[in-house]
Protein backbone atom coordinates (compact mmCIF):
# COMPACT_ATOMS: atom_id res chain seq x y z
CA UNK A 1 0.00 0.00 0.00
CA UNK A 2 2.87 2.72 0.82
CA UNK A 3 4.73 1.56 -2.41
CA UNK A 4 1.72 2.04 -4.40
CA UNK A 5 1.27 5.65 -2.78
CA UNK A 6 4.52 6.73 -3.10
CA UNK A 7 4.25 5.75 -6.50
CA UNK A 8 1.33 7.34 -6.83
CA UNK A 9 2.76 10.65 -5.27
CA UNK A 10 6.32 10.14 -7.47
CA UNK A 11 3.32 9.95 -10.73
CA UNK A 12 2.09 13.33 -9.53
CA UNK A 13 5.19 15.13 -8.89
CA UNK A 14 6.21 13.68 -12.61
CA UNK A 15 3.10 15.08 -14.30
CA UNK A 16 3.46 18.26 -12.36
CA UNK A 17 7.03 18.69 -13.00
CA UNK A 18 5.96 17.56 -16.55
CA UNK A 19 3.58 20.73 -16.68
CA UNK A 20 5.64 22.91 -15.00
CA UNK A 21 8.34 22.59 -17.72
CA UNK A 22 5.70 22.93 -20.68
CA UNK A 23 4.75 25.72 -18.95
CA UNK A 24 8.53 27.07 -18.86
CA UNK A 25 8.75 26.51 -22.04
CA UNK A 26 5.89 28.22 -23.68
CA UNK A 27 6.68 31.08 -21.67
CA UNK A 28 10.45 31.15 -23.71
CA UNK A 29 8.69 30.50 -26.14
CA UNK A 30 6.01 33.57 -25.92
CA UNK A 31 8.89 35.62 -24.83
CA UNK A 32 10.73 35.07 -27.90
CA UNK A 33 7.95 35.72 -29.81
CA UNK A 34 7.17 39.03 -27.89
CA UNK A 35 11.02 40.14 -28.56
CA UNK A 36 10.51 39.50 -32.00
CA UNK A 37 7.76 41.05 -32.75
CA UNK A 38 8.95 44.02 -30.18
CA UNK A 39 11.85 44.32 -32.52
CA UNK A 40 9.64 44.57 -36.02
CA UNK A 41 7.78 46.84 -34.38
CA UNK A 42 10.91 48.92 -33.30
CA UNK A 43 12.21 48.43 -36.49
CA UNK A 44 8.78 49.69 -38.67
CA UNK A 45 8.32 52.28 -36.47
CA UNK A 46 12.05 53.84 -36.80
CA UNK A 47 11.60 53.31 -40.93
CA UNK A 48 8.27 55.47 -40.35
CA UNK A 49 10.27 57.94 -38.35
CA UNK A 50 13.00 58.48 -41.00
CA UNK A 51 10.66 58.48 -43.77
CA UNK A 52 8.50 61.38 -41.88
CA UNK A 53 11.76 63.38 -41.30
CA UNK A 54 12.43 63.02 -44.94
CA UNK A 55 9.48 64.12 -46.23
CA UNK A 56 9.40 66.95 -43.35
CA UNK A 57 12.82 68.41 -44.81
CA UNK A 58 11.47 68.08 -48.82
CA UNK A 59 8.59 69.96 -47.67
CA UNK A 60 11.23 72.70 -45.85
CA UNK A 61 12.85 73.04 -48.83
CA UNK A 62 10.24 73.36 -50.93
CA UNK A 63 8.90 76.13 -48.86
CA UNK A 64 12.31 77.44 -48.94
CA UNK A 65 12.50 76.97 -53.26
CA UNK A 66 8.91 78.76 -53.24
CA UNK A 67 10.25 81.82 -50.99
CA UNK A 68 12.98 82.30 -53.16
CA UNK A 69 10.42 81.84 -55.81
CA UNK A 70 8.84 84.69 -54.94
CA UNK A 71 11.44 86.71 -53.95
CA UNK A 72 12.65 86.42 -57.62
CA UNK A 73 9.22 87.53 -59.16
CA UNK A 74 9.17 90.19 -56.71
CA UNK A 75 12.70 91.49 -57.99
CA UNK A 76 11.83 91.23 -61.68
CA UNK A 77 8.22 92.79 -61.14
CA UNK A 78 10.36 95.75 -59.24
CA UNK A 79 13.03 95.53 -62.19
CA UNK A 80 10.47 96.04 -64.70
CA UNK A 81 8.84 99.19 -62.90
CA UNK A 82 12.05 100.44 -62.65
CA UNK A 83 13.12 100.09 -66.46
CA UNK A 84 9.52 101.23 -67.37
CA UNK A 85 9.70 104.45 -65.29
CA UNK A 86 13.35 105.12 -66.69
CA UNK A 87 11.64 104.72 -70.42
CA UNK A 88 9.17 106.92 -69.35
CA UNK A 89 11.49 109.59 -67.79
CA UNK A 90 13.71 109.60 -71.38
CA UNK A 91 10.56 110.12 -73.30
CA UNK A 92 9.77 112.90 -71.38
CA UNK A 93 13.29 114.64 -71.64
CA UNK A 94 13.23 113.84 -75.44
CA UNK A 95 9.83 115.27 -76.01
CA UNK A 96 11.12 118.35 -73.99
CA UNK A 97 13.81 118.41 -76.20
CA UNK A 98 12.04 117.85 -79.80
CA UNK A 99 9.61 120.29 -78.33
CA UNK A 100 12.72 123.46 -77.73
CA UNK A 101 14.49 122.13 -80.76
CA UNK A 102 10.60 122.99 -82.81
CA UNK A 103 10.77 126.56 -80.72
CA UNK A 104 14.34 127.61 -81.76
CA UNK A 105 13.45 126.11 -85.59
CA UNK A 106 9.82 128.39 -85.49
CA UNK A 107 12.42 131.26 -84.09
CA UNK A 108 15.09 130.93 -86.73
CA UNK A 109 11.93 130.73 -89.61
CA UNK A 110 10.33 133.75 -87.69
CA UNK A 111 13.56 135.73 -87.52
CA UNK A 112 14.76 134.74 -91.75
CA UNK A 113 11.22 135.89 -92.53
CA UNK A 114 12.20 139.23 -90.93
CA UNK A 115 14.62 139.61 -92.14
């Protein structure tokens, strides 16, 4: 009777210890697994990061290209106004001059006819 309890008692410590070390090693197991995927995830997630930072600095110097952009029409618009008022400022002095170089020509006429 005490041999077939201790046997008994050694078949229940077996299927214990038998448990107890599936147990263990799922839980390597899931650990692994849990590292793994951890590190994908790490690894995705640092890809995503450099990819927005990329795309952050296009878009910087894109706004920087469109400033500059603009800065450029801006000069040419004020280059333009600039030559255009010059234009208009030598037509003015010729006219002024055509028109005095018509008065001294309707003088000189005026004068020969007096004379």
């Amino acid at each position: 009777l005490a041999l077939k309890s201790a046997s008994q008692v050694e078949e229940t410590l077996r299927v214990k210890a038998a448990q107890y070390t599936g147990k263990a090693k799922l839980d390597l197991l899931q650990s692994k697994l849990l590292k793994k995927a951890a590190k994908s995830h790490h690894s995705k997630a640092e890809d995503l990061r450099k990819e927005a930072e990329s795309k952050r600095g296009s878009i910087e110097r894109l706004k920087h290209l469109q400033q500059h952009a603009r800065n450029q029409r801006h000069e040419a618009r004020v280059d333009v106004q600039r030559l255009e008022d010059r234009l208009d400022l030598e037509k003015r002095r010729e006219d002024r001059r055509l028109k005095r170089a018509q008065e001294a020509e309707e003088r000189a006429e005026k004068k020969y006819q007096e004379a």
